[in-house]
C-alpha atoms as a PDB file:
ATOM      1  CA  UNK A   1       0.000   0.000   0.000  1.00  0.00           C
ATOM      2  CA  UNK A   2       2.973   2.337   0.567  1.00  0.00           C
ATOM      3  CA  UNK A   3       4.622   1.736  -2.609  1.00  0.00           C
ATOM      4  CA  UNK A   4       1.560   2.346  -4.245  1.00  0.00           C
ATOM      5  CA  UNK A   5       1.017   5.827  -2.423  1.00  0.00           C
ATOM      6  CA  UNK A   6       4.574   6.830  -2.832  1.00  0.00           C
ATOM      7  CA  UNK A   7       4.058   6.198  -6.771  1.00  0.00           C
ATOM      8  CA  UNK A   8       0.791   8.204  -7.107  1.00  0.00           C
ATOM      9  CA  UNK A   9       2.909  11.235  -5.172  1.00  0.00           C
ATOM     10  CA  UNK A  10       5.541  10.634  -7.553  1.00  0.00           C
ATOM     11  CA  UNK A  11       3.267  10.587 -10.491  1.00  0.00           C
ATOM     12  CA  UNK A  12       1.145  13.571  -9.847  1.00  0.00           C
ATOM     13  CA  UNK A  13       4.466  15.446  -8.905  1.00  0.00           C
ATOM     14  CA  UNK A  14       5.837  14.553 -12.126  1.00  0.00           C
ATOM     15  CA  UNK A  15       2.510  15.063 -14.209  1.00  0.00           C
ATOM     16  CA  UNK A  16       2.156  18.772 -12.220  1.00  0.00           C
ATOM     17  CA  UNK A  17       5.648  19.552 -12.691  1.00  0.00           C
ATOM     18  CA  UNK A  18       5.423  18.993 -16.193  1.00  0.00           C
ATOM     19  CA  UNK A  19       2.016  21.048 -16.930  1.00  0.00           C
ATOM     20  CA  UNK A  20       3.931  24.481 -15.835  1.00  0.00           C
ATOM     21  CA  UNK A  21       6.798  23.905 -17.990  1.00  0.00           C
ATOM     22  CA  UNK A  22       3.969  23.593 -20.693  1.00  0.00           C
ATOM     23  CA  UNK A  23       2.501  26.137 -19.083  1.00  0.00           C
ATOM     24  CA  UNK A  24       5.659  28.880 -19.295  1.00  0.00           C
ATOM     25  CA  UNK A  25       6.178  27.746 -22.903  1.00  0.00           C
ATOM     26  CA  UNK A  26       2.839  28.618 -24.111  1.00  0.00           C
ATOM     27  CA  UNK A  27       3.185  32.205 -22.516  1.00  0.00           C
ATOM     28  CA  UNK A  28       6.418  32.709 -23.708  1.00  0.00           C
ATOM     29  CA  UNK A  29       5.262  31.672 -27.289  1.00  0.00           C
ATOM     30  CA  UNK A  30       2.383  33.662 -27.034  1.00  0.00           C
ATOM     31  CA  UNK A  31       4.272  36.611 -26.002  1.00  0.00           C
ATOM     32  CA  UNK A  32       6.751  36.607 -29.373  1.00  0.00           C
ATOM     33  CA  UNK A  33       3.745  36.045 -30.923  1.00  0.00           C
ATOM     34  CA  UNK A  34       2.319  39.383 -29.898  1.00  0.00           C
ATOM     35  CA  UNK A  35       5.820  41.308 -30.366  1.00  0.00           C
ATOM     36  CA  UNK A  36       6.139  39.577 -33.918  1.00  0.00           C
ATOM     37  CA  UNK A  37       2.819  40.750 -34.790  1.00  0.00           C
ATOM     38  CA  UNK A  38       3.038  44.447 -33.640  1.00  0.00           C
ATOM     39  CA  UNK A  39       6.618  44.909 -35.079  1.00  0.00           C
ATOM     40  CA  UNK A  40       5.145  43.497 -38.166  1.00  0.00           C
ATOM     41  CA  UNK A  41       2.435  46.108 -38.480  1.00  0.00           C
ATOM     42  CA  UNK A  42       4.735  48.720 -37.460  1.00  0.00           C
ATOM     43  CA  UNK A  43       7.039  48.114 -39.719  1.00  0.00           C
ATOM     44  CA  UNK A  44       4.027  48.046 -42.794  1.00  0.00           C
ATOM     45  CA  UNK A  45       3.321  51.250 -41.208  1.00  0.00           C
ATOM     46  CA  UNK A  46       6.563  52.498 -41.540  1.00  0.00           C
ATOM     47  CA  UNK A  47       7.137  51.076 -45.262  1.00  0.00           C
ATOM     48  CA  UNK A  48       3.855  52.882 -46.775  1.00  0.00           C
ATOM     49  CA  UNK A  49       4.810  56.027 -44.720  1.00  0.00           C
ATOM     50  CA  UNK A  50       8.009  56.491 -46.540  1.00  0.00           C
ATOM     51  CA  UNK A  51       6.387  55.327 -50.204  1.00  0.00           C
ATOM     52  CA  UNK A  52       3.213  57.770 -49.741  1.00  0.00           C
ATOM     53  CA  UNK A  53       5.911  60.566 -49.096  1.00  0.00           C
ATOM     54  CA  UNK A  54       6.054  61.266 -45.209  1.00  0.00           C
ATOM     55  CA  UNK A  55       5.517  63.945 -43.866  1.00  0.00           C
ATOM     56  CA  UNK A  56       5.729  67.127 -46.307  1.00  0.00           C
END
């Protein structure tokens, strides 16, 4: 019965441990995501501010 307590611990430990890594990926991911994305408008911005002329 012990070993079989001890191995759930261990197992739900593991399983836990392993859903925040997973966890911190995602946000990370979804965090360059969001920088890509803005810096990619921004910089379309940018390109058909300097075509159309700029500021005169």
């Amino acid at each position: 019965m012990r070993l079989f307590v001890f191995s759930l611990i261990c197992f739900l430990a593991f399983c836990l441990g392993s859903c925040s890594v997973v966890e911190g990926i995602f946000k990370a991911g979804m965090v360059w995501g969001i920088l890509l994305v803005v810096g990619f408008i921004a910089l379309i911005i940018f390109i058909i501010a300097k075509v159309s002329g700029g500021r005169k």
